[in-house]
C-alpha atoms as a PDB file:
ATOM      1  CA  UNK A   1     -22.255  19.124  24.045  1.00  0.00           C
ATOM      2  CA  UNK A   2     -24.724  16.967  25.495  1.00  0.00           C
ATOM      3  CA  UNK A   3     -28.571  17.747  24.766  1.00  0.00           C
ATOM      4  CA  UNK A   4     -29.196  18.172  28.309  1.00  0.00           C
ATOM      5  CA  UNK A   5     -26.604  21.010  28.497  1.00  0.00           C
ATOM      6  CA  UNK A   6     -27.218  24.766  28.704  1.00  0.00           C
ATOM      7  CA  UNK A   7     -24.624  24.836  25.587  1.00  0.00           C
ATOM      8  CA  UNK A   8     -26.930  22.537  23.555  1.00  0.00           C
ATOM      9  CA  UNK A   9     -29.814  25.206  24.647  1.00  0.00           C
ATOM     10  CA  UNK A  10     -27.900  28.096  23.680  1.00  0.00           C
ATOM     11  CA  UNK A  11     -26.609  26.757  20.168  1.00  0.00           C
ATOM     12  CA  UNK A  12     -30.130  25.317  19.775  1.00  0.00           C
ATOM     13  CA  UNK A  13     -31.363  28.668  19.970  1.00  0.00           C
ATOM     14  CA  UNK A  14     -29.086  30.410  17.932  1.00  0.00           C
ATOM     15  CA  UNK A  15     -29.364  27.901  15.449  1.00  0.00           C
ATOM     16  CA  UNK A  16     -33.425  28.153  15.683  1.00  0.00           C
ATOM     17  CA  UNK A  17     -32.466  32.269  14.735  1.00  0.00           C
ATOM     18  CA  UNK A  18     -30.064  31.843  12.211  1.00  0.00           C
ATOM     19  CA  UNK A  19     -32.410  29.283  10.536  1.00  0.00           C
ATOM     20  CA  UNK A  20     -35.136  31.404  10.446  1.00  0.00           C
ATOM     21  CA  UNK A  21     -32.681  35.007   9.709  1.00  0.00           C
ATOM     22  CA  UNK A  22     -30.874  33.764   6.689  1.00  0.00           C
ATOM     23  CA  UNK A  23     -32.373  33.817   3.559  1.00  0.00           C
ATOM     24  CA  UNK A  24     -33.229  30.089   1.871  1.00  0.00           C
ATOM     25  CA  UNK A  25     -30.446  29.363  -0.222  1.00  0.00           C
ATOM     26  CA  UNK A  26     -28.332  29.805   2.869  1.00  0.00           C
ATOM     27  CA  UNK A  27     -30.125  27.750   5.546  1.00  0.00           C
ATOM     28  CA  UNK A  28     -28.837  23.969   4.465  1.00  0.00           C
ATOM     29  CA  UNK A  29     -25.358  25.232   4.283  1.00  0.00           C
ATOM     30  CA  UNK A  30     -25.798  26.582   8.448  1.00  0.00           C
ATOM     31  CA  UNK A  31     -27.352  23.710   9.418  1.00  0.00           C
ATOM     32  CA  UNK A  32     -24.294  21.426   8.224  1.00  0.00           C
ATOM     33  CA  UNK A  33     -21.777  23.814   9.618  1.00  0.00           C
ATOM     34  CA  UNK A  34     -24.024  23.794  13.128  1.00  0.00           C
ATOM     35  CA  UNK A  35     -24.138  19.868  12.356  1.00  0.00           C
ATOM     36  CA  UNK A  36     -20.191  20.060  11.829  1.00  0.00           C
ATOM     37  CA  UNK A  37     -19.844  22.437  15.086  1.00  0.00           C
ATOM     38  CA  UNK A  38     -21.885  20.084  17.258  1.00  0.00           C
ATOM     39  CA  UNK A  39     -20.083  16.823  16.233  1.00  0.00           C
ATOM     40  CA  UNK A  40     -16.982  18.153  16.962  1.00  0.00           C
ATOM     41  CA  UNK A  41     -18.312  19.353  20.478  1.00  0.00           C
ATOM     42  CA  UNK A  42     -17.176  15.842  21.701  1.00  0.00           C
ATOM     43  CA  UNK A  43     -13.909  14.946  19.940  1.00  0.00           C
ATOM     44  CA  UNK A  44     -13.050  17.041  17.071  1.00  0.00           C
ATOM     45  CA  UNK A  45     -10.848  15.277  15.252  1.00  0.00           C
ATOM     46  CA  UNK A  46     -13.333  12.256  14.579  1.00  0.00           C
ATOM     47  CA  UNK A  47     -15.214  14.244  12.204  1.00  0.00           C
ATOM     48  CA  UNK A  48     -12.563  12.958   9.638  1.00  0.00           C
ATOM     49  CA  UNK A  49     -14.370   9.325   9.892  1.00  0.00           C
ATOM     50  CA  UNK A  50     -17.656  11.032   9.565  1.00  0.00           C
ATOM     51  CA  UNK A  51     -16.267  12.860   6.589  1.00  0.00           C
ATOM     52  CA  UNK A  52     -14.353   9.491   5.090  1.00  0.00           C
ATOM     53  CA  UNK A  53     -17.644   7.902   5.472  1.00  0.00           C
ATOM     54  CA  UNK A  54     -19.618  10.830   3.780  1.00  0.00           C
ATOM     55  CA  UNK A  55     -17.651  11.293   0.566  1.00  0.00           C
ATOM     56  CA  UNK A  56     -17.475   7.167   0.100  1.00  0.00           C
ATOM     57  CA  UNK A  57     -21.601   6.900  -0.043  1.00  0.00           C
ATOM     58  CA  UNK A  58     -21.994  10.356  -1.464  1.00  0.00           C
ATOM     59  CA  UNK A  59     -19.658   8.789  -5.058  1.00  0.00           C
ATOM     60  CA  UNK A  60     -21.189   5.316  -4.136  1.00  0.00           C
ATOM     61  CA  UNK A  61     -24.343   6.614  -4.800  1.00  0.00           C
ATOM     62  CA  UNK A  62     -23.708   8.826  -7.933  1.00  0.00           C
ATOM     63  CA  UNK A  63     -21.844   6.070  -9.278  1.00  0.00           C
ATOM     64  CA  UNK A  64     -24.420   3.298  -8.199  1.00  0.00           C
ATOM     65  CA  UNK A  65     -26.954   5.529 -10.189  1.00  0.00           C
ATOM     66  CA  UNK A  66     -25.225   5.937 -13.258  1.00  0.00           C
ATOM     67  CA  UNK A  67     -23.671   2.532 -13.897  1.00  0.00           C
ATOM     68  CA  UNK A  68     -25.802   0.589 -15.901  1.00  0.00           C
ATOM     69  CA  UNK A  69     -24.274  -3.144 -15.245  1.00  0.00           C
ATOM     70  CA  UNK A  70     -25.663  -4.739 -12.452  1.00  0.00           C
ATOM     71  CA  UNK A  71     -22.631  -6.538 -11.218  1.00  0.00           C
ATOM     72  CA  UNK A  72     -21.025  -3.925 -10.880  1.00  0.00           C
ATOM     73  CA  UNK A  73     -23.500  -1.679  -9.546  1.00  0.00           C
ATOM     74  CA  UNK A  74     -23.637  -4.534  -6.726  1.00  0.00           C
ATOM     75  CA  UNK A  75     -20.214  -3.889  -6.298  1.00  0.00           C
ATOM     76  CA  UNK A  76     -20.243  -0.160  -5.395  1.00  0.00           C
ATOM     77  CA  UNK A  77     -23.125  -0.791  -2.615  1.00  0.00           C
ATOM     78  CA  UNK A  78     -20.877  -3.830  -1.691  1.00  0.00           C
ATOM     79  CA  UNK A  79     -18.308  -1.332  -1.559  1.00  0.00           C
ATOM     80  CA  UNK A  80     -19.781   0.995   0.072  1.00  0.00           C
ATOM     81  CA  UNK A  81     -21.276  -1.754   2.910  1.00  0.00           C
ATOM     82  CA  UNK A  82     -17.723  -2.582   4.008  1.00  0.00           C
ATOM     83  CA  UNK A  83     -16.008   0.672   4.495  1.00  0.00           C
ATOM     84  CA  UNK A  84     -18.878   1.577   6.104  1.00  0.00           C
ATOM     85  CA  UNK A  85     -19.276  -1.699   8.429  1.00  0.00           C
ATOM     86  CA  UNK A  86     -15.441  -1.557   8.272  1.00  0.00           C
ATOM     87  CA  UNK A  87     -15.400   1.823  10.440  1.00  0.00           C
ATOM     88  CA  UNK A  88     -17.956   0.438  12.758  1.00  0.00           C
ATOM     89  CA  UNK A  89     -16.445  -2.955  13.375  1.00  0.00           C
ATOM     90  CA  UNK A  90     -12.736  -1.073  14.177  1.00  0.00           C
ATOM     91  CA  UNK A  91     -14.816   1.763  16.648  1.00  0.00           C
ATOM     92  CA  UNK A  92     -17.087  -0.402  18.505  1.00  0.00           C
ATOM     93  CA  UNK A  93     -15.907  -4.563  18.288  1.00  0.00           C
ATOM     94  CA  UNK A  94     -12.415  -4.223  17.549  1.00  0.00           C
ATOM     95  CA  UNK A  95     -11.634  -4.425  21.434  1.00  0.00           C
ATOM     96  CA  UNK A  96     -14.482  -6.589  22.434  1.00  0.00           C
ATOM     97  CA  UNK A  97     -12.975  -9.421  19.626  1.00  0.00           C
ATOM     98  CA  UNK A  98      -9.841  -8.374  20.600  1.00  0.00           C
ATOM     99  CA  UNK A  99     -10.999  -9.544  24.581  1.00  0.00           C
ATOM    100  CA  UNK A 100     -12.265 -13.002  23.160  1.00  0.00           C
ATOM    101  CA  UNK A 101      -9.293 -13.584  21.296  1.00  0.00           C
ATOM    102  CA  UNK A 102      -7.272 -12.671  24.743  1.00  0.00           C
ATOM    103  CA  UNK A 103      -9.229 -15.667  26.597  1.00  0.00           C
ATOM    104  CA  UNK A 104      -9.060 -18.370  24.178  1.00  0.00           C
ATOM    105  CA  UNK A 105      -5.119 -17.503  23.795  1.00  0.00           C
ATOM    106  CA  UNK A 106      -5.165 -17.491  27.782  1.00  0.00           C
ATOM    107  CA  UNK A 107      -6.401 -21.083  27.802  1.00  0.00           C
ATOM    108  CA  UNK A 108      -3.328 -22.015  25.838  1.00  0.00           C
ATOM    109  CA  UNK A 109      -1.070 -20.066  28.262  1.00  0.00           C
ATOM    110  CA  UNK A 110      -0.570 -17.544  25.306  1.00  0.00           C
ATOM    111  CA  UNK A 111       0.038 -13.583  25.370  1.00  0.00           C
ATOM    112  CA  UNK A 112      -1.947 -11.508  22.970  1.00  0.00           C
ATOM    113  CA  UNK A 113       0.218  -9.544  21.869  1.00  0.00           C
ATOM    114  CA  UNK A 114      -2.493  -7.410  19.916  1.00  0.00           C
ATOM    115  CA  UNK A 115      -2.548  -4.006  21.448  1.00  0.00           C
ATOM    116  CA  UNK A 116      -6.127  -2.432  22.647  1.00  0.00           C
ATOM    117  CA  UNK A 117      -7.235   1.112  21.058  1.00  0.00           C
ATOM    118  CA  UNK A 118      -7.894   3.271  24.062  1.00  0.00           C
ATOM    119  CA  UNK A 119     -10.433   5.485  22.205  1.00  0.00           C
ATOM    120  CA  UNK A 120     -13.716   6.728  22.623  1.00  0.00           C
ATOM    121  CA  UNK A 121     -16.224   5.683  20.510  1.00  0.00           C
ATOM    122  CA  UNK A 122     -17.184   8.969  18.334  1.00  0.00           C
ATOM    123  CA  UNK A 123     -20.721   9.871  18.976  1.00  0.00           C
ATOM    124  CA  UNK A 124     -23.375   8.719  16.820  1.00  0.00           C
ATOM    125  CA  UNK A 125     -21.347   6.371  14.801  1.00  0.00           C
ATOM    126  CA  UNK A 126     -24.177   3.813  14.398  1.00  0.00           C
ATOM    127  CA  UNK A 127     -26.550   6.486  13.919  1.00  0.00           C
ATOM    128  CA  UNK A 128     -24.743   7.575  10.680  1.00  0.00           C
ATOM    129  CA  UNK A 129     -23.360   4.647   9.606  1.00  0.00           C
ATOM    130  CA  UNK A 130     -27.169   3.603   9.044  1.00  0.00           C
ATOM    131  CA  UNK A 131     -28.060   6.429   7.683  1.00  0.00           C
ATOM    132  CA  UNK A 132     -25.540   6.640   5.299  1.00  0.00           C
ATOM    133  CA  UNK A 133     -25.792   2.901   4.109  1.00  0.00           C
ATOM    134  CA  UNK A 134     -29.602   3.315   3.661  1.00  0.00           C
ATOM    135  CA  UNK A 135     -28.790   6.168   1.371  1.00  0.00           C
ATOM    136  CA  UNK A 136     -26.860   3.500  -0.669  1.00  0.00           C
ATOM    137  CA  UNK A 137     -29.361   0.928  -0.212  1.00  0.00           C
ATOM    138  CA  UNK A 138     -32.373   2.774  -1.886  1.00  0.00           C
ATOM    139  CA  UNK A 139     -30.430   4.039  -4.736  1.00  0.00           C
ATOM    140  CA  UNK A 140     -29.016   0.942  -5.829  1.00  0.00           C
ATOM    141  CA  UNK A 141     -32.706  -0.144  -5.632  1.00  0.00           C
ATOM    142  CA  UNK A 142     -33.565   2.914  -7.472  1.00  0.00           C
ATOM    143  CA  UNK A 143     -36.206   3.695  -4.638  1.00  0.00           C
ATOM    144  CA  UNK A 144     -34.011   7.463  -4.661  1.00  0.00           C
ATOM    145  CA  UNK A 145     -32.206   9.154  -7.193  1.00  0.00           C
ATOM    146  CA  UNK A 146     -28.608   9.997  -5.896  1.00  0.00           C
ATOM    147  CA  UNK A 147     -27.975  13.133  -4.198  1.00  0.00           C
ATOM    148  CA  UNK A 148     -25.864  15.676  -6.549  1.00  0.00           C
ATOM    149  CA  UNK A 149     -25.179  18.208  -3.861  1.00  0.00           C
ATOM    150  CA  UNK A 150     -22.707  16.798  -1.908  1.00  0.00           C
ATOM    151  CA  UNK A 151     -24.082  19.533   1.337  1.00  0.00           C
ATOM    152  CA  UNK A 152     -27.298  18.305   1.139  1.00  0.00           C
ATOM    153  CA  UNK A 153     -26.313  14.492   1.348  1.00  0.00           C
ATOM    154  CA  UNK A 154     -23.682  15.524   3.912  1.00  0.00           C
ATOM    155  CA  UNK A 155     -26.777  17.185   6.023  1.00  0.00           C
ATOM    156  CA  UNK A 156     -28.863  14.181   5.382  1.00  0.00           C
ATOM    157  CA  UNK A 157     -26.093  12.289   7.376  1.00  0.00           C
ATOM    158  CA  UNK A 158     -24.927  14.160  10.145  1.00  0.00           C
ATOM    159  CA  UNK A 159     -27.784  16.689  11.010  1.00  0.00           C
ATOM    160  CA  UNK A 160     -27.041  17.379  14.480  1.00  0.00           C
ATOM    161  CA  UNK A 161     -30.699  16.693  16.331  1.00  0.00           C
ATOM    162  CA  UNK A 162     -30.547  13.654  15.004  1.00  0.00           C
ATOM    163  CA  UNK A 163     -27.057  12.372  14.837  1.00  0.00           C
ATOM    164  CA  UNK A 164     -27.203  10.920  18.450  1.00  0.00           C
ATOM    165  CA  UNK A 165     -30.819   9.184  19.241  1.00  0.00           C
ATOM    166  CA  UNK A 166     -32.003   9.052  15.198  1.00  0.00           C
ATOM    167  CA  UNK A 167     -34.086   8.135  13.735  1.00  0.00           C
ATOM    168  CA  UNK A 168     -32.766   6.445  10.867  1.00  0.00           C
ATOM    169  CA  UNK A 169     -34.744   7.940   8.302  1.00  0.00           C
ATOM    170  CA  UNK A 170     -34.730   6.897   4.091  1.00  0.00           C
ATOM    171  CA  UNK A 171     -33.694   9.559   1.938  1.00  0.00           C
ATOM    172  CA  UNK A 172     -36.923   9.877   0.604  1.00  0.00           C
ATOM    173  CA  UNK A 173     -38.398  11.214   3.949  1.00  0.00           C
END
């Protein structure tokens, strides 16, 4: 569902209602199911990465903020970093290093024998992989305290108006 779509209007709208309809207590808990709803517009099944990456920084940062030893505080964001950098690197270099690899073999008259991934790259996947690692970031500074409702930190990383052009905000805003 592309924001230039007469779908995108029509859930846009309906989301504008619903927003607006349900009483407060109710309105994050739409907004994340729209947010779910619209990500999985495009390929459904990649909402599982979006999820992986969601509960990994959601415990990274509760556990960030309660650990008290600074090692291994740096260890959790460190954690955190990779699987998140890990999930970008396999979606959007893997085939690109994979092409570089192919030419320097060629030189030596050598088949790669490493398969390509003929996949799409999900939508947004920068966008929240930023988002998500700034989350980390700031409470491992201590700028933020760590979200305890896992809906509301799950919002703060996929809400759907911003999950495709941004911007990367800090938790704070």
């Amino acid at each position: 569902m592309l924001f230039n779509s007469i779908e995108f209007v029509f859930f846009f709208i309906i989301v504008t209602v619903l927003y607006f309809v349900l009483p407060v207590a109710y309105r994050c808990m739409m907004l994340l199911l729209a947010s779910c709803y619209f990500y999985m517009a495009f390929v459904p099944y990649y909402i599982l990465i979006l999820f992986f990456t969601i509960i990994i920084d959601y415990f990274a940062g509760l556990w960030i903020e309660r650990e008290q030893d600074k090692a291994r505080k740096k260890r959790l964001l460190l954690l955190s970093i990779i699987a998140n950098v890990g999930v970008l690197v396999v979606f959007k270099y893997y085939n690109f290093f994979l092409d570089n690899i192919s030419v320097v073999l060629a030189q030596a008259s050598v088949h790669n024998p490493i398969p390509y991934l003929a996949i799409l790259l999900p939508i947004g996947l920068s966008f929240h992989t930023f988002q998500a690692m700034s989350y980390t970031i700031e409470v491992y500074r201590g700028n933020q305290p760590a979200e305890k409702h896992f809906g509301i930190y799950a919002l703060y990383v996929m809400f759907y108006p911003q999950l495709v052009a941004g911007p990367i905000e800090r938790p704070q805003n």
